[in-house]
PDB file of N, CA and C in Angstrom:
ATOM      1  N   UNK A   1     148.862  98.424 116.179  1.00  0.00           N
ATOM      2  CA  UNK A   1     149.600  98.863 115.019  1.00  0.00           C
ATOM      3  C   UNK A   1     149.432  97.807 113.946  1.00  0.00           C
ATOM      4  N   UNK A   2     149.706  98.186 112.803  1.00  0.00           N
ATOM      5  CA  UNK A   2     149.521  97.253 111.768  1.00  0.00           C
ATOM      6  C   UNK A   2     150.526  97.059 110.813  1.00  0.00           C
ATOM      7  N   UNK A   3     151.290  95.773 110.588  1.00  0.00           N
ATOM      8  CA  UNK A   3     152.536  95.941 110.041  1.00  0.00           C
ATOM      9  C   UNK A   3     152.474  95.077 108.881  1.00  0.00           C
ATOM     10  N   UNK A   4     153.519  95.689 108.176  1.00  0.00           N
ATOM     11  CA  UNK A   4     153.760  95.212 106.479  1.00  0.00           C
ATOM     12  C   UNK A   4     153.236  93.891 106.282  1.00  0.00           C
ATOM     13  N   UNK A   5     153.763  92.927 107.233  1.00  0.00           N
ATOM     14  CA  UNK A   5     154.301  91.852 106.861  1.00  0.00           C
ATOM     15  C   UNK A   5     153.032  90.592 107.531  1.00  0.00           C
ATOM     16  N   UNK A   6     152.201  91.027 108.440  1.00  0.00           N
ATOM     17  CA  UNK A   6     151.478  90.457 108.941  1.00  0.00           C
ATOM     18  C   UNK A   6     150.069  90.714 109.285  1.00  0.00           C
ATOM     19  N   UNK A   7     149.790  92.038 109.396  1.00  0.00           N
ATOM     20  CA  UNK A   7     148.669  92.722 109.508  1.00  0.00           C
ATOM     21  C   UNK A   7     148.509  93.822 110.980  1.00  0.00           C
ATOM     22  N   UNK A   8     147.419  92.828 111.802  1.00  0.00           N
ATOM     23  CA  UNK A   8     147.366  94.054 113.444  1.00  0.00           C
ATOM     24  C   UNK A   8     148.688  93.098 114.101  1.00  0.00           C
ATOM     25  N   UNK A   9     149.395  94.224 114.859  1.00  0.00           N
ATOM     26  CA  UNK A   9     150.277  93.666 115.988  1.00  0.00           C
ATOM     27  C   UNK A   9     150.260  94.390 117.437  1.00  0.00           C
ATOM     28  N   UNK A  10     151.131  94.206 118.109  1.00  0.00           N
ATOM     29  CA  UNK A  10     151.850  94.713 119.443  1.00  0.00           C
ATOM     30  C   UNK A  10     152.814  94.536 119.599  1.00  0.00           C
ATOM     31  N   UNK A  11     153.995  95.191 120.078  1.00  0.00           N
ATOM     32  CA  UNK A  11     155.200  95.089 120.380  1.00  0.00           C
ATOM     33  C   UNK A  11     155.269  95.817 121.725  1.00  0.00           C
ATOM     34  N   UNK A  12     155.695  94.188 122.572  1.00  0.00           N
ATOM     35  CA  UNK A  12     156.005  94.848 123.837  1.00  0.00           C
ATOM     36  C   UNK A  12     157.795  94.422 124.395  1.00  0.00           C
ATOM     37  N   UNK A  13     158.365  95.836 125.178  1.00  0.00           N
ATOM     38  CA  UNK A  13     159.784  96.040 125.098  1.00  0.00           C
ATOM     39  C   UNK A  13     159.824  95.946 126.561  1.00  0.00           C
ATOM     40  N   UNK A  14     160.543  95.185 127.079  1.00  0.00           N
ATOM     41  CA  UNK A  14     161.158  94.688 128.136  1.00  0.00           C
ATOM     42  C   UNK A  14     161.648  96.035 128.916  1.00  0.00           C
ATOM     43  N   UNK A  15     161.587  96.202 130.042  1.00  0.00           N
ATOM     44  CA  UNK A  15     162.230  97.205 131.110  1.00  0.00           C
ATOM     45  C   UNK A  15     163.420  97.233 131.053  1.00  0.00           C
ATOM     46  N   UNK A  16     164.361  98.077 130.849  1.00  0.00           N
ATOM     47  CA  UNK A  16     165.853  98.224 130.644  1.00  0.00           C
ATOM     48  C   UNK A  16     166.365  96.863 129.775  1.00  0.00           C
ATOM     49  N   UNK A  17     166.069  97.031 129.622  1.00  0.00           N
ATOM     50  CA  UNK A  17     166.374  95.931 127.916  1.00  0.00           C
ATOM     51  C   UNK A  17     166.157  96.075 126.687  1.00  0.00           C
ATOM     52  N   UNK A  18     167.174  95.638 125.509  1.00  0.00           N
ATOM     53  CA  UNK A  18     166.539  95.781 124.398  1.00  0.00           C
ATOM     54  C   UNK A  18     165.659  94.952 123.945  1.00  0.00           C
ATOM     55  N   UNK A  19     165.269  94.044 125.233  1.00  0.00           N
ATOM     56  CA  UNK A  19     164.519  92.966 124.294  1.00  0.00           C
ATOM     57  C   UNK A  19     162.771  93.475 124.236  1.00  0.00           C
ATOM     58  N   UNK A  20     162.033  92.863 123.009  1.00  0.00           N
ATOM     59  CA  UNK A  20     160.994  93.646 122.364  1.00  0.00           C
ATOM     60  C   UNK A  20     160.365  92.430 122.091  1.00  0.00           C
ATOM     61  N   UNK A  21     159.044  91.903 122.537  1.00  0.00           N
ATOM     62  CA  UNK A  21     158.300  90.775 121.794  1.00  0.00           C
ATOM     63  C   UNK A  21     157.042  91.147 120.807  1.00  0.00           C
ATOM     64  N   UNK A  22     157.189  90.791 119.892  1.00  0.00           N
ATOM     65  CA  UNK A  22     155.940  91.192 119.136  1.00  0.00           C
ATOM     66  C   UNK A  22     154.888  89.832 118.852  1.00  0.00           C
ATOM     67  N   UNK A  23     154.014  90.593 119.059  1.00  0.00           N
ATOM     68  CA  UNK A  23     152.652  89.711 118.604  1.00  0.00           C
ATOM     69  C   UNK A  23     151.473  89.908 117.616  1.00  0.00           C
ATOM     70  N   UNK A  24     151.476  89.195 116.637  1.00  0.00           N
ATOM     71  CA  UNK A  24     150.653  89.619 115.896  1.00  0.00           C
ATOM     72  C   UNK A  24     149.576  88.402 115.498  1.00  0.00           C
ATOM     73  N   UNK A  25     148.458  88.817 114.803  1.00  0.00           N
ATOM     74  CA  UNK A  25     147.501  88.097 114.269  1.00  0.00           C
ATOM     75  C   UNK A  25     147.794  87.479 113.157  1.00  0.00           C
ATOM     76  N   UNK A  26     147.798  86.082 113.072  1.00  0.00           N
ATOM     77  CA  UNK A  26     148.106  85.425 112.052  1.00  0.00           C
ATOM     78  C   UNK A  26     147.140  85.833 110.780  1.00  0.00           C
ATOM     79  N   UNK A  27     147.542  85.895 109.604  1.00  0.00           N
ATOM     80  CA  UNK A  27     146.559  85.808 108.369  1.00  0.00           C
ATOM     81  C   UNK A  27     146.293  85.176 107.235  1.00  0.00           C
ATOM     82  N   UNK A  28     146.311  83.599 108.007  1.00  0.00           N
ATOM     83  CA  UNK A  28     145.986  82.450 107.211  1.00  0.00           C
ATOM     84  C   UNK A  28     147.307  81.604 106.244  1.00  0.00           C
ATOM     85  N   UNK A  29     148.246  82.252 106.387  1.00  0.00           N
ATOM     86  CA  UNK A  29     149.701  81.837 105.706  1.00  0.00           C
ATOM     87  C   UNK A  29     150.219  80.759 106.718  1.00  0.00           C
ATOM     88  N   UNK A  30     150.605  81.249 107.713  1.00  0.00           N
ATOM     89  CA  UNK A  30     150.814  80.338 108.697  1.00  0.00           C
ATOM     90  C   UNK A  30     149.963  79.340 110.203  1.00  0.00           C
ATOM     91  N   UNK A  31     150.404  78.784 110.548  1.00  0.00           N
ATOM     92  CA  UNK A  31     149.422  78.549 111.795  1.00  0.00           C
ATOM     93  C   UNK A  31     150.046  79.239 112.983  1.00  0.00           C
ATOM     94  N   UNK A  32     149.204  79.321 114.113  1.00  0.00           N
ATOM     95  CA  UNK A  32     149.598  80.100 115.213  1.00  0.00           C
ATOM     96  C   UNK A  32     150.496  78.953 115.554  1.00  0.00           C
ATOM     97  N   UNK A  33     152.169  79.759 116.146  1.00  0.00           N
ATOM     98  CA  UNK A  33     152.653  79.190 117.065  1.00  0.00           C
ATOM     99  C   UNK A  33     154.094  80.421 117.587  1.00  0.00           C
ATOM    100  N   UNK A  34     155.099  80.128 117.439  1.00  0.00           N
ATOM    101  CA  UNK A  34     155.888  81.158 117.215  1.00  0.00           C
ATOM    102  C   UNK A  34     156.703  81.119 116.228  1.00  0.00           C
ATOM    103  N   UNK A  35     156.432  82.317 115.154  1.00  0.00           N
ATOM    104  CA  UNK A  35     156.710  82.255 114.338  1.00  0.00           C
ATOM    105  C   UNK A  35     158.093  82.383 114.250  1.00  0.00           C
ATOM    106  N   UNK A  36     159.142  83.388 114.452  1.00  0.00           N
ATOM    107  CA  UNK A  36     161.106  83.386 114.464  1.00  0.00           C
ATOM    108  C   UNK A  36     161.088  83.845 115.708  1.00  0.00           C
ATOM    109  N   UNK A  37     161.988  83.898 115.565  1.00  0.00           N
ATOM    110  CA  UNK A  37     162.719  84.138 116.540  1.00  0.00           C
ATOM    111  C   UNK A  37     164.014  85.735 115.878  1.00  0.00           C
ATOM    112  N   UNK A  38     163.627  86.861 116.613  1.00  0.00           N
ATOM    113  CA  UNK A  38     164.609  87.739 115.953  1.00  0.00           C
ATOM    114  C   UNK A  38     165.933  88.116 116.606  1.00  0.00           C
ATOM    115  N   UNK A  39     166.951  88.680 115.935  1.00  0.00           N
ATOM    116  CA  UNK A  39     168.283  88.709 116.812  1.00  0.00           C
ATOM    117  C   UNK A  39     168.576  90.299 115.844  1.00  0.00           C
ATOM    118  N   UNK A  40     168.961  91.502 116.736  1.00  0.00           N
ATOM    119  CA  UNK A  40     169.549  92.303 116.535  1.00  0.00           C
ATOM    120  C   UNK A  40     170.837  92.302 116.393  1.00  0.00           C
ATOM    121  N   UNK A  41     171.167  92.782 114.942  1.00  0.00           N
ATOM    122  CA  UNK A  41     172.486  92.838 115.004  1.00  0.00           C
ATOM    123  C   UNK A  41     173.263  94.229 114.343  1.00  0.00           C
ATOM    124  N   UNK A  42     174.511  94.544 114.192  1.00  0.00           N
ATOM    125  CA  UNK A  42     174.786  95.934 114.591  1.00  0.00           C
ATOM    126  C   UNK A  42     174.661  96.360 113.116  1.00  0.00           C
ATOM    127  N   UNK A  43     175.065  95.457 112.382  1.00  0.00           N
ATOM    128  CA  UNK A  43     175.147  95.898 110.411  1.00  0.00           C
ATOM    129  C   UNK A  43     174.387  94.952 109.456  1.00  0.00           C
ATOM    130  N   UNK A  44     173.008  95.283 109.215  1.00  0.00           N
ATOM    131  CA  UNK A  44     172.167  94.121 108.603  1.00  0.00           C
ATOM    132  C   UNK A  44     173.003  94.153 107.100  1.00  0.00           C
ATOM    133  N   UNK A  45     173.228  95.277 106.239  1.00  0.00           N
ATOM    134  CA  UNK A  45     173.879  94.795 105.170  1.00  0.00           C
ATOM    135  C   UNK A  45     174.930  93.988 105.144  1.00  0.00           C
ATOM    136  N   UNK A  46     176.262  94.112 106.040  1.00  0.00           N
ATOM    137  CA  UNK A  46     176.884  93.502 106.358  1.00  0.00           C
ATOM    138  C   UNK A  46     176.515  92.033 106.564  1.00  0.00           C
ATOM    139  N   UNK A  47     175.821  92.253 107.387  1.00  0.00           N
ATOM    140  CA  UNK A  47     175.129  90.604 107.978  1.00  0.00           C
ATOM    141  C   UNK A  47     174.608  89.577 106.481  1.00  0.00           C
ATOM    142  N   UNK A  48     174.058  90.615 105.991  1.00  0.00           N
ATOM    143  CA  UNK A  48     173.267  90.127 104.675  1.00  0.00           C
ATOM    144  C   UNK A  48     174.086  89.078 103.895  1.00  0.00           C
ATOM    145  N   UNK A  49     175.128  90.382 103.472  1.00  0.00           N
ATOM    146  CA  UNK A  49     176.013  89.608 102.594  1.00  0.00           C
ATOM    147  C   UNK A  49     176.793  88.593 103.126  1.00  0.00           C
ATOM    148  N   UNK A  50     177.626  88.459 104.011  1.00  0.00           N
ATOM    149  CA  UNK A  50     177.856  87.679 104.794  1.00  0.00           C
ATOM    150  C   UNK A  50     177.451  86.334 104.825  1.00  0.00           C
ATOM    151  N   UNK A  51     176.042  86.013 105.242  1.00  0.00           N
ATOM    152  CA  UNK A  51     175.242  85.186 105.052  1.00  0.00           C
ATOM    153  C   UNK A  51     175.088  84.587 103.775  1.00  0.00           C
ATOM    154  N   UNK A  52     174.741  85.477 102.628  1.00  0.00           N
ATOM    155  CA  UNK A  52     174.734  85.324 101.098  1.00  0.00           C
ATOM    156  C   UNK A  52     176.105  84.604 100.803  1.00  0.00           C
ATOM    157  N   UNK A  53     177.001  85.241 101.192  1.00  0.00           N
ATOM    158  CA  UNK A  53     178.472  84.440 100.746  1.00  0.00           C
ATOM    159  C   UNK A  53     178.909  83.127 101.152  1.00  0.00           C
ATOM    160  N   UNK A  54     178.140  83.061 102.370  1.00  0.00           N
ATOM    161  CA  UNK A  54     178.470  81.951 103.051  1.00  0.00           C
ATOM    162  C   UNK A  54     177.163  80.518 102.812  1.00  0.00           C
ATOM    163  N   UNK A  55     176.484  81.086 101.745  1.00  0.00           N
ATOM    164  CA  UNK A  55     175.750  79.923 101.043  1.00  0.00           C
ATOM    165  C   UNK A  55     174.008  79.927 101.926  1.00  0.00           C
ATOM    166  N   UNK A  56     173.971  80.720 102.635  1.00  0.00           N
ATOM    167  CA  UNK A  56     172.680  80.790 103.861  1.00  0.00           C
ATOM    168  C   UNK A  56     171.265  81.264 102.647  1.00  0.00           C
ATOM    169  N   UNK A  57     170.379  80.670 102.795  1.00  0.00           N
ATOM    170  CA  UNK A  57     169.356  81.130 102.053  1.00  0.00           C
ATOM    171  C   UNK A  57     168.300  82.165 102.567  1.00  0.00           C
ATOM    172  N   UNK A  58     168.640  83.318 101.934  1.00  0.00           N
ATOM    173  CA  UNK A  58     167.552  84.793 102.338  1.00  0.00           C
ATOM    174  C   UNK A  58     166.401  84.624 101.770  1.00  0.00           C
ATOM    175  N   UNK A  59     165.661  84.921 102.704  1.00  0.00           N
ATOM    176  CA  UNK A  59     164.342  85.275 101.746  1.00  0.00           C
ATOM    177  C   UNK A  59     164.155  86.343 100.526  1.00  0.00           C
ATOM    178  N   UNK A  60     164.197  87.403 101.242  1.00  0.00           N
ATOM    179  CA  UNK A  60     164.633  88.658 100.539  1.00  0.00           C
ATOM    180  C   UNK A  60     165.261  89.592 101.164  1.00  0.00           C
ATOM    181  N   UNK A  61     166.145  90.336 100.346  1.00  0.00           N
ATOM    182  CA  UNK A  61     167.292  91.488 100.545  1.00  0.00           C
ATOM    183  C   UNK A  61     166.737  92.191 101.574  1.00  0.00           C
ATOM    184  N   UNK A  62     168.002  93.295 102.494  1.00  0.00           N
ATOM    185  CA  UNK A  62     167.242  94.039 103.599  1.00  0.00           C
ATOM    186  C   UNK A  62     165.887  94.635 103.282  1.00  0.00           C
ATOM    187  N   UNK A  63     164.966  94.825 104.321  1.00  0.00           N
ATOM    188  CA  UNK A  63     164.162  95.717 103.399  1.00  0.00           C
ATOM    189  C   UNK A  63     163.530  96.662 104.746  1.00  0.00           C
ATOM    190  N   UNK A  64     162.913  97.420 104.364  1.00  0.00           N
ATOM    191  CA  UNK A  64     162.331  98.185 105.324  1.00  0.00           C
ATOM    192  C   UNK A  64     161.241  98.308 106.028  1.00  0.00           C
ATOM    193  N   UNK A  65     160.936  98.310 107.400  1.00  0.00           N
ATOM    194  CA  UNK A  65     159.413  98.291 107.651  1.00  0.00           C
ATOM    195  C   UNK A  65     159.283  99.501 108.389  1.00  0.00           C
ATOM    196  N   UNK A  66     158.190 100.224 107.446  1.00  0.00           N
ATOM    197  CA  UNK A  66     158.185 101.690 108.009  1.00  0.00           C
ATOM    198  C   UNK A  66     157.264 102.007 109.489  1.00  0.00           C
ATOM    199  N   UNK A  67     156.172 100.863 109.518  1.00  0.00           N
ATOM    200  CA  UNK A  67     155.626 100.716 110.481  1.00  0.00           C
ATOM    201  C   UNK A  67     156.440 100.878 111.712  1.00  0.00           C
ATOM    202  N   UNK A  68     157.579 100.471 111.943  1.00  0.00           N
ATOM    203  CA  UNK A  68     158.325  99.839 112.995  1.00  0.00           C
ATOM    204  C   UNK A  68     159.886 100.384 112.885  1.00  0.00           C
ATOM    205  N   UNK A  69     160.138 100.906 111.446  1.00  0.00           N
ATOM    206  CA  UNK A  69     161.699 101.820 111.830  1.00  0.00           C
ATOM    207  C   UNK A  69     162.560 101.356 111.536  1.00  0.00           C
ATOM    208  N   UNK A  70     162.262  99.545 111.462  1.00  0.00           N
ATOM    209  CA  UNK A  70     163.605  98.680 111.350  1.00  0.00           C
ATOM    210  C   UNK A  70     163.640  98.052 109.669  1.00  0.00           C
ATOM    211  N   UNK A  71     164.990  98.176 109.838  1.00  0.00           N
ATOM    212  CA  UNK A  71     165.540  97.404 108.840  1.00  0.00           C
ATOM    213  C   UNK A  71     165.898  96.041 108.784  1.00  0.00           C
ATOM    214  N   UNK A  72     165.315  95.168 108.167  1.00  0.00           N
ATOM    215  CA  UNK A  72     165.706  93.086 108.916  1.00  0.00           C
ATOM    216  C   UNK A  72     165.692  92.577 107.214  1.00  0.00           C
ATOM    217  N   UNK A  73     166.040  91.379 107.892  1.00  0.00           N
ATOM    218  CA  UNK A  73     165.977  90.106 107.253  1.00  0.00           C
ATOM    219  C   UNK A  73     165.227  89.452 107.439  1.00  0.00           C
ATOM    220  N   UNK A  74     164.899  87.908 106.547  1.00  0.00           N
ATOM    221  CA  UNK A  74     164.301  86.607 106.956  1.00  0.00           C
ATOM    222  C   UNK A  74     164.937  85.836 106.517  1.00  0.00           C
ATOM    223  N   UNK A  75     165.751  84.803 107.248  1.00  0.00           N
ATOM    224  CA  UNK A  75     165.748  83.834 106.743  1.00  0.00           C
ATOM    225  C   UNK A  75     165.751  82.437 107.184  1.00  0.00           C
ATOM    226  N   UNK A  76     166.015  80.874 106.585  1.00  0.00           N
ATOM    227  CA  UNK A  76     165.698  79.873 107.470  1.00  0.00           C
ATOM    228  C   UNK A  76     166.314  78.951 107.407  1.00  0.00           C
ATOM    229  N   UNK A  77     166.611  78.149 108.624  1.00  0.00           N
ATOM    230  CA  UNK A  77     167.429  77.234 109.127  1.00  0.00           C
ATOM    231  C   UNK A  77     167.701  75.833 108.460  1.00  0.00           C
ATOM    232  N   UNK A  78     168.663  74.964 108.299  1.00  0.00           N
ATOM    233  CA  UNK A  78     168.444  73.671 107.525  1.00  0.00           C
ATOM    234  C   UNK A  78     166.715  73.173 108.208  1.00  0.00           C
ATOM    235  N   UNK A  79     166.508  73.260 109.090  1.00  0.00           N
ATOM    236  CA  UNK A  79     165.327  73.141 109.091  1.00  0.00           C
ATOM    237  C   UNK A  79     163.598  73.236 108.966  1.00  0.00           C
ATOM    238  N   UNK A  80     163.940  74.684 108.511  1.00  0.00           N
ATOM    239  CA  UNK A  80     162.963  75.682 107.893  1.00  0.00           C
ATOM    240  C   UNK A  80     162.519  76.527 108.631  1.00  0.00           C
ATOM    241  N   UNK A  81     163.083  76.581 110.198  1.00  0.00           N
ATOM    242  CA  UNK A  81     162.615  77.500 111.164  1.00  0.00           C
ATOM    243  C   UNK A  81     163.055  79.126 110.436  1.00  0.00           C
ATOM    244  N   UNK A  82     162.035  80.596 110.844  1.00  0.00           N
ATOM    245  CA  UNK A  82     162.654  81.630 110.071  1.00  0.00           C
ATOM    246  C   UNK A  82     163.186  81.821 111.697  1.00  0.00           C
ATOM    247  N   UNK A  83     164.477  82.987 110.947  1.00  0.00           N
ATOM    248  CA  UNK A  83     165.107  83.605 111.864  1.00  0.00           C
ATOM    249  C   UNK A  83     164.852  84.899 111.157  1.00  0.00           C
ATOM    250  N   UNK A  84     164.601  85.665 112.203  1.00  0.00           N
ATOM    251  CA  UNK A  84     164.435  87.073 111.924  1.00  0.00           C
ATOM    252  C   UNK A  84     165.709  88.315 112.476  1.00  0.00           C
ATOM    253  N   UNK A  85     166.478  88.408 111.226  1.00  0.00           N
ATOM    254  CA  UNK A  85     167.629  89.641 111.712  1.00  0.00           C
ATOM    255  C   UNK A  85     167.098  91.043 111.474  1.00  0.00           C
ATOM    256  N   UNK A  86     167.365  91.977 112.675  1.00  0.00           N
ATOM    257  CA  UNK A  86     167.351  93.318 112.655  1.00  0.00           C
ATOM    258  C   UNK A  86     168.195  94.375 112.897  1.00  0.00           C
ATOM    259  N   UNK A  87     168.292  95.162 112.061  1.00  0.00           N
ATOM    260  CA  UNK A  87     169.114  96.237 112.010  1.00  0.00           C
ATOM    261  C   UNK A  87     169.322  97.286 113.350  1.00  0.00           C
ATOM    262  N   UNK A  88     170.475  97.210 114.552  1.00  0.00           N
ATOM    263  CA  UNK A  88     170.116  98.253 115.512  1.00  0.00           C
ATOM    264  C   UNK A  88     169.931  99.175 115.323  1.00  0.00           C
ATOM    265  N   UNK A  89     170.069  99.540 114.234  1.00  0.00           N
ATOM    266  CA  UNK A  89     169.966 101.301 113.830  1.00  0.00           C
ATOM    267  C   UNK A  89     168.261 101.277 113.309  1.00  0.00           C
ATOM    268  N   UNK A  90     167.457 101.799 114.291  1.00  0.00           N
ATOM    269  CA  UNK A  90     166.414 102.089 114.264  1.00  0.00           C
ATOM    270  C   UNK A  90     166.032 103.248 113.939  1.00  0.00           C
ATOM    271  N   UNK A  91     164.917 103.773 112.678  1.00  0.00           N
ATOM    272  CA  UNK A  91     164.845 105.094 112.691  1.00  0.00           C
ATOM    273  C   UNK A  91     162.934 105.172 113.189  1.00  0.00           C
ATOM    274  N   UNK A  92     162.428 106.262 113.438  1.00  0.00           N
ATOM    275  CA  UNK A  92     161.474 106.899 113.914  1.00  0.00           C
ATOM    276  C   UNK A  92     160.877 106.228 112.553  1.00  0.00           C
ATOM    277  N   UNK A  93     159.835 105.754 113.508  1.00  0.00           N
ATOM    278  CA  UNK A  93     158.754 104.368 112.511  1.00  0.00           C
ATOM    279  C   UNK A  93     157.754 105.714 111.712  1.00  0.00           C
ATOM    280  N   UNK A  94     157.294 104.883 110.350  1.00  0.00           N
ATOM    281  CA  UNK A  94     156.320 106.281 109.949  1.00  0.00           C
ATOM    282  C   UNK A  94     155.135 105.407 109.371  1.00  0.00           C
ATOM    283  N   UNK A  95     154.007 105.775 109.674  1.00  0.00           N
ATOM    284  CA  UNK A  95     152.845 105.284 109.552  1.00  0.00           C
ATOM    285  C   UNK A  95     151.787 105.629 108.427  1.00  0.00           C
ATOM    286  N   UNK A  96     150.843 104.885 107.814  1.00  0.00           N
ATOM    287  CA  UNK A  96     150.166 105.928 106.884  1.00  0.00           C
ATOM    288  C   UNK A  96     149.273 106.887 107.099  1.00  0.00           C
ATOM    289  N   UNK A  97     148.122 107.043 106.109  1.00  0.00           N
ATOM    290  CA  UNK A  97     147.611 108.455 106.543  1.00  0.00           C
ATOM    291  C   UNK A  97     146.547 107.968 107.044  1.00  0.00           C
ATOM    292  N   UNK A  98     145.782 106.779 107.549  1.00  0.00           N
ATOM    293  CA  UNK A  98     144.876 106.395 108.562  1.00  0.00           C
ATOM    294  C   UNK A  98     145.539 105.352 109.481  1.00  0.00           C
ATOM    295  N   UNK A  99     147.178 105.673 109.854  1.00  0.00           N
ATOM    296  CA  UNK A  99     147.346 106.069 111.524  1.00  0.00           C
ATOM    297  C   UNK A  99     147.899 104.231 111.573  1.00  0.00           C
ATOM    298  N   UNK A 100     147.983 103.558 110.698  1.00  0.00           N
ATOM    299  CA  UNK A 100     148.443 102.277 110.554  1.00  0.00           C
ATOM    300  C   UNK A 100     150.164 102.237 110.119  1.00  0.00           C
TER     301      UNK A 100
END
């Protein structure tokens, strides 16, 4: 699959779990290592603002990745690590018209 934000990936989802690891091909922005770390949570707007109020620096506002359904965040730690928040409310991912 090929997603917004990074290019080709995989996402593989744990057996009776919600947990989901994705892997993708770096494209020269970063170096390979692991890039965030993501945490589902139940109300990303909520979460958003939240965060915003409480002085936390976003990358950018929720946004959508149609590839994948979810709605997230980015943002990063006093240390610059990203953390990646996602919206549980997942909708049916939609792809373009050559299948990416």
């Amino acid at each position: 699959m090929s997603t917004s934000h990074h290019g080709d990936s995989v996402e593989l989802k744990m057996p009776g779990s919600g947990t989901i690891f994705e892997l993708h091909q770096v494209g020269g922005e970063e170096v390979p290592c692991i890039n965030d770390i993501a945490l589902r949570v139940d109300d990303i707007n909520a979460t958003h603002d939240d965060r915003k109020a409480k002085g936390i620096a976003i990358e950018e506002p929720p946004g959508d990745v149609i590839s994948t359904g979810r709605t997230n965040i980015n943002l990063r730690d006093p240390d610059g690590w990203r953390l990646h928040l996602v919206d549980a409310n997942r909708r049916k991912p939609r792809y373009s018209a050559d299948g990416h």
